[in-house]
C-alpha atoms as a PDB file:
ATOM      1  CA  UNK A   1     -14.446  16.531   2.287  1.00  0.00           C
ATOM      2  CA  UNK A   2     -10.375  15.790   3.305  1.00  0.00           C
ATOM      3  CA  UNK A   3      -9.709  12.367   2.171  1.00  0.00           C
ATOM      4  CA  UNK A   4      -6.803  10.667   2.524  1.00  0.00           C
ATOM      5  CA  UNK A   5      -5.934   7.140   0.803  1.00  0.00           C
ATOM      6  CA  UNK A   6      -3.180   4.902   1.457  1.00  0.00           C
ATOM      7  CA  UNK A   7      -4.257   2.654  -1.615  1.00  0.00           C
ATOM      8  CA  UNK A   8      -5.338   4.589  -4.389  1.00  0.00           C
ATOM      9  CA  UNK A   9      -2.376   5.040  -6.961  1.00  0.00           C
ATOM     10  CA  UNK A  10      -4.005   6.720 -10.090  1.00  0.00           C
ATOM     11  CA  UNK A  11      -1.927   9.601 -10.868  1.00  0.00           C
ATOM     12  CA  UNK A  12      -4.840  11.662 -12.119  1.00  0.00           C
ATOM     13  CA  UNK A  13      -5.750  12.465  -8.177  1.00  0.00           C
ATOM     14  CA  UNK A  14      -2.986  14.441  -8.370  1.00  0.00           C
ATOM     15  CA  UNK A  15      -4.600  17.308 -10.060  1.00  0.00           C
ATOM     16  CA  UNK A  16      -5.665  20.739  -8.894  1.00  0.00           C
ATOM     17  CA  UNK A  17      -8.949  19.363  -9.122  1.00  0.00           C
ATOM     18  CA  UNK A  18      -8.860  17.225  -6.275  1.00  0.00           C
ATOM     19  CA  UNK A  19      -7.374  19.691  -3.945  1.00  0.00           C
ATOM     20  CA  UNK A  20      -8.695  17.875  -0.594  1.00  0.00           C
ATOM     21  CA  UNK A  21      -7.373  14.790  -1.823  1.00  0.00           C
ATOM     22  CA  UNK A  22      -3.697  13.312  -0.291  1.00  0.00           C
ATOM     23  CA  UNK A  23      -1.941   9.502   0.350  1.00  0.00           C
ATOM     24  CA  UNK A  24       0.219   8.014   1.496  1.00  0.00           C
ATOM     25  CA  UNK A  25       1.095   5.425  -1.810  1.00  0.00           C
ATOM     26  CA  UNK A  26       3.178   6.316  -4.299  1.00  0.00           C
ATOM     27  CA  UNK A  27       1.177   6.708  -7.410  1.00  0.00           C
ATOM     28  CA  UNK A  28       1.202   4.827 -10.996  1.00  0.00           C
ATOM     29  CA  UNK A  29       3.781   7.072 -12.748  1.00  0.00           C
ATOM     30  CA  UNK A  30       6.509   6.005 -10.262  1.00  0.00           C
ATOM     31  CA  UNK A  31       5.553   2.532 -10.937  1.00  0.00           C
ATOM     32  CA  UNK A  32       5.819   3.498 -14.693  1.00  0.00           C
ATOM     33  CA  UNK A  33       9.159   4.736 -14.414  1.00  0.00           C
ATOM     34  CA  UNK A  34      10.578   1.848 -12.719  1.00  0.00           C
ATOM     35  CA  UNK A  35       9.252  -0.183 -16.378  1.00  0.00           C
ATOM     36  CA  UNK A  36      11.210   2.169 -18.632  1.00  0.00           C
ATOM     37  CA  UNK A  37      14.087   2.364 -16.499  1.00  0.00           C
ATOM     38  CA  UNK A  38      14.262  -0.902 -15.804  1.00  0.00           C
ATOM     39  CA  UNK A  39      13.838  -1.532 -19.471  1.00  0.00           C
ATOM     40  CA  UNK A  40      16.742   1.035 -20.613  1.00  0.00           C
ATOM     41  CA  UNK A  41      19.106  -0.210 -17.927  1.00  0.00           C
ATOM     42  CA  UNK A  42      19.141  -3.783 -19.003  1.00  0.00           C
ATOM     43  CA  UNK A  43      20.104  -2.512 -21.971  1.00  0.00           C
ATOM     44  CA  UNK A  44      16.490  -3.269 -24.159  1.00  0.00           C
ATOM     45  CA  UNK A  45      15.702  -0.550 -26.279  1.00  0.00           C
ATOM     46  CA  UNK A  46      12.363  -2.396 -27.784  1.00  0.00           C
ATOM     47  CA  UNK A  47       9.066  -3.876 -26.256  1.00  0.00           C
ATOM     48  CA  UNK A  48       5.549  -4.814 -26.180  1.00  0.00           C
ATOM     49  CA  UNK A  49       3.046  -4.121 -24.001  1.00  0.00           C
ATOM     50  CA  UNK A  50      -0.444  -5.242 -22.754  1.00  0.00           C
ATOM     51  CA  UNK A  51      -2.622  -3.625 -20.373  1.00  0.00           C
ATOM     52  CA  UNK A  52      -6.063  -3.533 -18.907  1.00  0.00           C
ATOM     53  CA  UNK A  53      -8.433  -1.606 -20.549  1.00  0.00           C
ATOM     54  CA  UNK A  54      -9.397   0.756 -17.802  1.00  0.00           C
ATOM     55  CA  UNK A  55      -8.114   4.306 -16.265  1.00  0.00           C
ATOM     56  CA  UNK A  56      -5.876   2.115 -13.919  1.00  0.00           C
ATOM     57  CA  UNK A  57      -4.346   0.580 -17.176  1.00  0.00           C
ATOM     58  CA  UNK A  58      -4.432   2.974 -19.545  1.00  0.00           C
ATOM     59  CA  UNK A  59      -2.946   5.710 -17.003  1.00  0.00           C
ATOM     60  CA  UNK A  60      -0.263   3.617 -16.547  1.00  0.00           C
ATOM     61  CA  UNK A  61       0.736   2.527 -20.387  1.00  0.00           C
ATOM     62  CA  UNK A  62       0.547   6.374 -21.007  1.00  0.00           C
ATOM     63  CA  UNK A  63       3.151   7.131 -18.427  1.00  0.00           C
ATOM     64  CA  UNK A  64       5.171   3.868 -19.572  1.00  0.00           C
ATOM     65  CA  UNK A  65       5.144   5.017 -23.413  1.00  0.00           C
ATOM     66  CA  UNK A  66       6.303   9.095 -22.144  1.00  0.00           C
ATOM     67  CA  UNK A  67       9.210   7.715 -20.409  1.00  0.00           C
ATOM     68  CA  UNK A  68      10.148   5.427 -22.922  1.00  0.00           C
ATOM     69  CA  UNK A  69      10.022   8.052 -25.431  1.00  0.00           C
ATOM     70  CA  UNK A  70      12.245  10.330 -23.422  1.00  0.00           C
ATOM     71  CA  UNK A  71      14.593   6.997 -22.887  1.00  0.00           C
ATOM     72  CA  UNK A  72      14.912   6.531 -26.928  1.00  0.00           C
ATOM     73  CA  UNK A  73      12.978   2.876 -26.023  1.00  0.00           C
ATOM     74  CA  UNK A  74      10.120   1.754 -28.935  1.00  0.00           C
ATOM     75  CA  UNK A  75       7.143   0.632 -28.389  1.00  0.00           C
ATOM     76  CA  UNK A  76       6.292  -1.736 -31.198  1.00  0.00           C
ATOM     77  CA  UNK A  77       3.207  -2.383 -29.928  1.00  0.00           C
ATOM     78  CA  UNK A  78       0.480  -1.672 -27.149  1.00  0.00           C
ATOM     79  CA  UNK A  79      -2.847  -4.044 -26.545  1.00  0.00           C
ATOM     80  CA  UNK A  80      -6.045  -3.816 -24.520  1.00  0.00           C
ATOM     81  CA  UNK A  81      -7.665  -6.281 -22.795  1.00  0.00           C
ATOM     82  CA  UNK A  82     -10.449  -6.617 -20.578  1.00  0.00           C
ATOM     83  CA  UNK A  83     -10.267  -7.867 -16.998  1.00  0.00           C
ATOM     84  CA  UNK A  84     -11.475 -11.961 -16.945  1.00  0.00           C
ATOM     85  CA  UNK A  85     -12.254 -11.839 -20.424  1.00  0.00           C
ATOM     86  CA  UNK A  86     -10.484 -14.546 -22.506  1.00  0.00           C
ATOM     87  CA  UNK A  87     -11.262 -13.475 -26.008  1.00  0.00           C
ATOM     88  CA  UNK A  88      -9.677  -9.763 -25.171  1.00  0.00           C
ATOM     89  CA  UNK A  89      -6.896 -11.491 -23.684  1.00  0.00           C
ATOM     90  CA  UNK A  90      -6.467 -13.928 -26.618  1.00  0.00           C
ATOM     91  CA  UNK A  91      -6.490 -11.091 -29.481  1.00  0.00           C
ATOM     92  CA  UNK A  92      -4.465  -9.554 -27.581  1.00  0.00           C
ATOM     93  CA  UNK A  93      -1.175 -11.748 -27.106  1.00  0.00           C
ATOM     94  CA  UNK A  94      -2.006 -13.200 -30.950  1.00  0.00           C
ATOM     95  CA  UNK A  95      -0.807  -9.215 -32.052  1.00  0.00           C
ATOM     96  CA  UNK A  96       1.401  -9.284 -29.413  1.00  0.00           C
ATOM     97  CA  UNK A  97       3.330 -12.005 -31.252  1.00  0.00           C
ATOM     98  CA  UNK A  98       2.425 -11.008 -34.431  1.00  0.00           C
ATOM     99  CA  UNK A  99       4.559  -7.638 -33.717  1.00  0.00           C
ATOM    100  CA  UNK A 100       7.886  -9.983 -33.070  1.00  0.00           C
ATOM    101  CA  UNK A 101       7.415  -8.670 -29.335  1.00  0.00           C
ATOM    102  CA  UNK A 102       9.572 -10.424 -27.439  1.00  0.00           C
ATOM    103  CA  UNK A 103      10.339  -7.796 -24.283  1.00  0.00           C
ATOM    104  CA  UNK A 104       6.417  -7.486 -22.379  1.00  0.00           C
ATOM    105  CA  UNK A 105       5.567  -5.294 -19.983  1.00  0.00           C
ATOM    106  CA  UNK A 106       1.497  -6.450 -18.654  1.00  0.00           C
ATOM    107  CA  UNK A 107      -0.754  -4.727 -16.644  1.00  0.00           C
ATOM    108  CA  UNK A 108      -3.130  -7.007 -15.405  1.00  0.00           C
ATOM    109  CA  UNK A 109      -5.123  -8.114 -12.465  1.00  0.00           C
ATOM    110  CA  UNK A 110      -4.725 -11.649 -10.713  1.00  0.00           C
ATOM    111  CA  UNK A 111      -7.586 -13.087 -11.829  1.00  0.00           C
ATOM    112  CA  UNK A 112      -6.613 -13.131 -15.616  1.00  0.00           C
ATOM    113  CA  UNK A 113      -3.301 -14.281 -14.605  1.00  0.00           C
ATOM    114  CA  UNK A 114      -3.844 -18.185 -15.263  1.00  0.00           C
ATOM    115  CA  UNK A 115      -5.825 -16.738 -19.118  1.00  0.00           C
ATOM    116  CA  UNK A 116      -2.597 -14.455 -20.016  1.00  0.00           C
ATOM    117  CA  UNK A 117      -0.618 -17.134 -19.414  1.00  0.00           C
ATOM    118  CA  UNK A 118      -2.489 -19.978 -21.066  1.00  0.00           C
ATOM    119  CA  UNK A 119      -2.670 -17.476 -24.450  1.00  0.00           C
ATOM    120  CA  UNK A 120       1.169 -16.688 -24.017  1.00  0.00           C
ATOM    121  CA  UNK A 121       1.582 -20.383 -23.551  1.00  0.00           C
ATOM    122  CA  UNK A 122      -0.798 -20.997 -27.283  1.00  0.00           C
ATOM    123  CA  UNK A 123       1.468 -18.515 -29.286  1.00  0.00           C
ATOM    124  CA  UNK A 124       4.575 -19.610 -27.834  1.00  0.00           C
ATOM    125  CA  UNK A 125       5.776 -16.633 -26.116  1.00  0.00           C
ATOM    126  CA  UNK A 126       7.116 -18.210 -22.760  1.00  0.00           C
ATOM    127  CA  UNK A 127      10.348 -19.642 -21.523  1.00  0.00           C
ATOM    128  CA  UNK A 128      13.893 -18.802 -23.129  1.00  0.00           C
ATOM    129  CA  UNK A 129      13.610 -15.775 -25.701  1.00  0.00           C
ATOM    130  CA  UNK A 130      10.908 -14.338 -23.782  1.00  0.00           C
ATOM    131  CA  UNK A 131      10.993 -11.482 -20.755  1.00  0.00           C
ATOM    132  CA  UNK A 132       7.846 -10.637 -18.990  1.00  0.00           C
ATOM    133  CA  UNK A 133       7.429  -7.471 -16.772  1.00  0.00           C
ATOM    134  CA  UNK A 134       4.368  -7.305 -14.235  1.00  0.00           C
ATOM    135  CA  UNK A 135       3.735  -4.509 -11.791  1.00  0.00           C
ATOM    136  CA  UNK A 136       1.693  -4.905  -8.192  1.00  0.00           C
ATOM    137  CA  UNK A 137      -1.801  -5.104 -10.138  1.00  0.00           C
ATOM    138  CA  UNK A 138      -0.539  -8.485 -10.948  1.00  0.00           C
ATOM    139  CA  UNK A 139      -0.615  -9.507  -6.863  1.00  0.00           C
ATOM    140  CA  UNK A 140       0.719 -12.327  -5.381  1.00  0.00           C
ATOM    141  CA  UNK A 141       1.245 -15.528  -7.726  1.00  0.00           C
ATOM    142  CA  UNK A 142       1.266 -17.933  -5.446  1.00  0.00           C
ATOM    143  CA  UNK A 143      -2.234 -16.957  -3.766  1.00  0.00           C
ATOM    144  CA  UNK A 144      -3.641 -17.137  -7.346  1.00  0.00           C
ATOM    145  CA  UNK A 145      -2.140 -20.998  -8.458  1.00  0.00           C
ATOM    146  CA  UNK A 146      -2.598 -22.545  -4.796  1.00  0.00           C
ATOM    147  CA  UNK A 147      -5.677 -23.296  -5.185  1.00  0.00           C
ATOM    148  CA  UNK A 148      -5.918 -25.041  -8.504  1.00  0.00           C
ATOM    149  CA  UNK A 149      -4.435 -28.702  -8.529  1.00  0.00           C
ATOM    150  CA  UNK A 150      -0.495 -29.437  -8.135  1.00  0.00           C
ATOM    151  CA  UNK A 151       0.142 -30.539 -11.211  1.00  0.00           C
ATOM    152  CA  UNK A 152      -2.041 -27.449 -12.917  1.00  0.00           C
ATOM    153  CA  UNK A 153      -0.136 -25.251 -10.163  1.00  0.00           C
ATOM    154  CA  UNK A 154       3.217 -26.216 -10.868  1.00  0.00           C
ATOM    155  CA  UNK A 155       2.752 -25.929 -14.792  1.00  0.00           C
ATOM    156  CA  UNK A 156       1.749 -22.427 -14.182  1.00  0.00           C
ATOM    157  CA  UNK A 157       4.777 -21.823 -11.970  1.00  0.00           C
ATOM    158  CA  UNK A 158       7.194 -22.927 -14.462  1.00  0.00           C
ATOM    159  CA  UNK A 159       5.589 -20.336 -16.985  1.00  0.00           C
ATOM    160  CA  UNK A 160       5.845 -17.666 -15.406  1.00  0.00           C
ATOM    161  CA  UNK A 161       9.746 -18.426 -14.458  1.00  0.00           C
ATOM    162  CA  UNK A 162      12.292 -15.909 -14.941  1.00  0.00           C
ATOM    163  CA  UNK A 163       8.970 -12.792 -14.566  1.00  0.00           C
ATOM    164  CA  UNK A 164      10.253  -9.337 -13.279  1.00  0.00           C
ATOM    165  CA  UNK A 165       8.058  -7.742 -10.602  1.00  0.00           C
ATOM    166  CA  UNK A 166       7.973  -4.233  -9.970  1.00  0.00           C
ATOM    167  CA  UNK A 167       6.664  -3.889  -6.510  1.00  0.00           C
ATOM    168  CA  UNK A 168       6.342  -0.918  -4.211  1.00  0.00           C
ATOM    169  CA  UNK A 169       8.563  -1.787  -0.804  1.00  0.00           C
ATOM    170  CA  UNK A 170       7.685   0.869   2.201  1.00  0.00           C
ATOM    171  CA  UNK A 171       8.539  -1.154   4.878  1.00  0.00           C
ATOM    172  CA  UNK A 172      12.134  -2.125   3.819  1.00  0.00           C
ATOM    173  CA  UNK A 173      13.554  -3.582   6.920  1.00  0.00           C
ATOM    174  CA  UNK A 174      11.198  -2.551   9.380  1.00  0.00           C
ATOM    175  CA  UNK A 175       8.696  -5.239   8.567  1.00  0.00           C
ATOM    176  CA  UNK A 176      10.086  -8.032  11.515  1.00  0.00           C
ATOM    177  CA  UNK A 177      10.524  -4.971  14.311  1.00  0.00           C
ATOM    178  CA  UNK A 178       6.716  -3.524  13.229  1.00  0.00           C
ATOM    179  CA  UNK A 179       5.768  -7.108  13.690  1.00  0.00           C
ATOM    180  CA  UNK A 180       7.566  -8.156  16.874  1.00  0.00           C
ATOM    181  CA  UNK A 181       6.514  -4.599  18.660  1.00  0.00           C
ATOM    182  CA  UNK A 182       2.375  -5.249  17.399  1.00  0.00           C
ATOM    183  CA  UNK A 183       2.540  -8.585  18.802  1.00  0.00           C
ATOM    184  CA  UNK A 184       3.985  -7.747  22.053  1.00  0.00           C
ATOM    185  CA  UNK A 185       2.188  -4.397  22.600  1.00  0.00           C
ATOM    186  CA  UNK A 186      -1.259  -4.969  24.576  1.00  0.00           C
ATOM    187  CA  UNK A 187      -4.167  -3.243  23.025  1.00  0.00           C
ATOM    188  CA  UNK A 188      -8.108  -2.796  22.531  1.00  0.00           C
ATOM    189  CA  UNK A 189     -10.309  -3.903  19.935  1.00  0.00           C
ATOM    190  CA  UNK A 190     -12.864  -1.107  19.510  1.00  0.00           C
ATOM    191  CA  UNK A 191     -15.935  -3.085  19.179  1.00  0.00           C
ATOM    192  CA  UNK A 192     -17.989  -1.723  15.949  1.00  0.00           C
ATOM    193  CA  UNK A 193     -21.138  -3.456  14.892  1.00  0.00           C
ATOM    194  CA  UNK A 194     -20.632  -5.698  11.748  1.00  0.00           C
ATOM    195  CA  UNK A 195     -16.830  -5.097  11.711  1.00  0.00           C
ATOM    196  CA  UNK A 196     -16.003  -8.675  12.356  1.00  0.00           C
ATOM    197  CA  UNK A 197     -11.954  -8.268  12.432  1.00  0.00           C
ATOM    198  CA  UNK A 198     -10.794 -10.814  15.101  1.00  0.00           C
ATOM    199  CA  UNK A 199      -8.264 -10.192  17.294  1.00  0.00           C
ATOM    200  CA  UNK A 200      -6.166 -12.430  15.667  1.00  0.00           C
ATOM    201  CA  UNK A 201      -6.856 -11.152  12.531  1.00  0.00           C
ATOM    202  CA  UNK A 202      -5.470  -7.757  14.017  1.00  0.00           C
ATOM    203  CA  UNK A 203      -2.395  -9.259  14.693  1.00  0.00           C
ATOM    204  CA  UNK A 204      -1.898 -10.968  11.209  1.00  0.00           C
ATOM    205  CA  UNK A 205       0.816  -9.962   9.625  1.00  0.00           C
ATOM    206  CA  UNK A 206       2.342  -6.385   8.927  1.00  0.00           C
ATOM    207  CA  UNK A 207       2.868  -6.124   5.525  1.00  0.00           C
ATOM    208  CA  UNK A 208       2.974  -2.920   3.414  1.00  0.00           C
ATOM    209  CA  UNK A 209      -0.996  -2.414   2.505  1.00  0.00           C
ATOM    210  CA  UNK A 210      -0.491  -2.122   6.889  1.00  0.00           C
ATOM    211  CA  UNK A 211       1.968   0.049   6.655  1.00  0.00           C
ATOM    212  CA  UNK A 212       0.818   2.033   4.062  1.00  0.00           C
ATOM    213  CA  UNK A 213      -2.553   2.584   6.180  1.00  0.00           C
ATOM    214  CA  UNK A 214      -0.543   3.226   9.901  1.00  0.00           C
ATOM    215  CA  UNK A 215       1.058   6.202   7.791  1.00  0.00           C
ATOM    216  CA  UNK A 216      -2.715   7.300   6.258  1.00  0.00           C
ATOM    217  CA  UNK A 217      -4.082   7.119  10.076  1.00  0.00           C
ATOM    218  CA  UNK A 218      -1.163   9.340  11.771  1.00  0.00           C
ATOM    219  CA  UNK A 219      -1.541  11.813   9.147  1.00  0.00           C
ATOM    220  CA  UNK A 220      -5.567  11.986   9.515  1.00  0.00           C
ATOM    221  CA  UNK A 221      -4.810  12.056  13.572  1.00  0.00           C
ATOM    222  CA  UNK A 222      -1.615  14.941  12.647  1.00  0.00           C
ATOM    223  CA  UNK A 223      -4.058  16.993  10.839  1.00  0.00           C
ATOM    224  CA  UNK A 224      -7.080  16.815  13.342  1.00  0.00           C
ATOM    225  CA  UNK A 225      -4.650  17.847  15.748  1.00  0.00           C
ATOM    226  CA  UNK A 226      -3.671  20.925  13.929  1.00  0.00           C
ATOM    227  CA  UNK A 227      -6.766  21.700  13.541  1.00  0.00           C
ATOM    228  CA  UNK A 228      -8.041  21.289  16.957  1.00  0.00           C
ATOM    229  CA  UNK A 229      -4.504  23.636  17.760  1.00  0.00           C
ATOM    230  CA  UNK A 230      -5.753  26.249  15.784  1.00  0.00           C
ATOM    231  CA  UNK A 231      -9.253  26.489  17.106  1.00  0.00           C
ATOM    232  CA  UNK A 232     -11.512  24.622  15.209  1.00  0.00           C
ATOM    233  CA  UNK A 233     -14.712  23.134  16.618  1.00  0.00           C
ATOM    234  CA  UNK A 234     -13.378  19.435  17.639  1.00  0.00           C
ATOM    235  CA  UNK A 235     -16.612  18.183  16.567  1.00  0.00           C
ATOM    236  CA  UNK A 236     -16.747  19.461  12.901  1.00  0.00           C
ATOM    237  CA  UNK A 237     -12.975  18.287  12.480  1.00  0.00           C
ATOM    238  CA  UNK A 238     -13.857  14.844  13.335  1.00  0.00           C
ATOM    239  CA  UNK A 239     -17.523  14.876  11.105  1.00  0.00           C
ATOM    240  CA  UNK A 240     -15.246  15.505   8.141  1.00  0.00           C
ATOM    241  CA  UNK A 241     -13.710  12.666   8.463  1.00  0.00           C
END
C-alpha cells in the first residue's frame, strides 16, 4: 500500500525496502548534519552527546558521529537514556561530566526535559562553560514549563538559557499569508463520525506540522490524479489510500 507521511523522519524509510513509501519531511540525517556543521562552524572540534535509546535516537547519533568523523570533530563520549526514566537520565549526564564534556548535543523528548535538566543542574553542567544543542524531538519549551508553578517555570527557563535549537522551517515566510488566506477563505467541514475537530480548531494556526501535511495531501490528490489519467479504476486508486 502507497503511503505517504509528512511526519515520519527516520532515515531508514529511505531504503529500497520500503519502495511505496514517500514524505514530505525532511528526514533525521539532515537534522544530523545541521549538529556537525553547526558544531565545526563555530569552530568546536570536541563534544558529548546524549540520546534516547530508541531507532529515532540512535539513527540520529549514528548520522551525527559519520559527519563528525568526516568533519575531523571527536566524540568523547555518547550516552543512552530512556524516555521518562530518571535513573537512565541520571547515569547518563554523571558520564557525561565525567568525560570533561562540555559541548552537548541531546536527543530527547519533552517530557524528560524538566529530568535532563534537573541532572545537568546536580553535576553542574549549566550556565557559562556549558553549550547545549537540542533538535525538534525536544518540542516546544515553553508548552513543557507553563504548566508547572512560576517560580519552578522560571528556574527552568534560566537553565536552559543560551540552548541552540535545530529546527526544521518549511514555511519560511509564508506562514502570515497561509494564515490570512485560511482564515478568509470559506470552506466545509466534512462531517466524519468521532472526528471531533471544531471549526475553530480548523482554523488554528498554520504552523509547519500544517504545512508539512497540505504538501502530503496535494501529493496523495497529484498521484490519484495520474492515476485516474492513465486509466486506472478510480475506485481501486482511492481504496489504496
Amino acid at each position: 500500500t502507497p503511503v505517504i507521511s509528512y511526519w515520519s523522519t527516520a532515515a531508514t524509510l529511505g531504503s529500497s525496502v520500503f519502495s511505496w513509501f514517500s514524505r514530505t519531511i525532511p528526514t533525521d540525517d539532515v537534522m544530523a548534519l545541521a549538529f556537525s556543521e553547526t558544531v565545526y562552524g563555530l569552530g568546536w572540534r570536541t563534544i558529548g552527546m546524549l540520546y534516547i535509546d530508541d531507532v529515532y535516537g540512535a539513527g540520529i547519533a549514528s548520522d551525527v558521529a559519520s559527519n563528525c568523523g568526516r568533519l575531523g570533530i571527536s566524540i568523547i563520549t555518547a550516552q543512552k537514556h530512556y524516555d521518562l526514566d530518571a535513573q537512565s537520565i541520571n547515569d547518563a549526564v554523571r558520564n557525561l561530566k565525567q568525560t570533561g564534556t562540555r559541548i552537548m548535543i541531546l536527543i530527547f523528548f519533552p517530557g524528560s526535559l524538566t529530568l535532563i535538566l534537573d541532572a545537568l543542574e546536580r553535576e553542574g553542567m549549566t550556565g557559562p562553560g556549558y553549550v547545549v544543542m537540542v533538535g525538534d524531538s525536544a518540542g516546544d519549551w515553553e508548552l513543557v514549563v507553563q504548566g508547572l508553578p512560576v517560580t519552578k517555570a522560571a528556574h527552568y527557563r534560566s537553565l536552559m538559557h543560551g540552548w541552540l535549537q535545530m529546527l526544521y522551517n518549511p514555511l519560511g515566510d509564508r506562514g502570515p499569508r497561509f494564515q490570512a488566506a485560511m482564515k478568509s477563505t470559506p470552506f466545509h467541514v466534512v462531517d466524519v463520525p468521532g472526528l471531533g475537530i471544531t471549526r475553530e480548531q480548523m482554523q488554528d494556526d498554520f504552523n509547519e506540522v500544517c504545512a508539512l501535511a497540505y504538501d502530503a495531501t496535494w501529493t496523495a490528490a497529484l498521484g490519484i490524479d495520474a492515476a485516474i489519467r492513465q486509466g486506472t479504476n478510480t475506485g481501486d486508486v482511492v481504496n489504496t489510500k
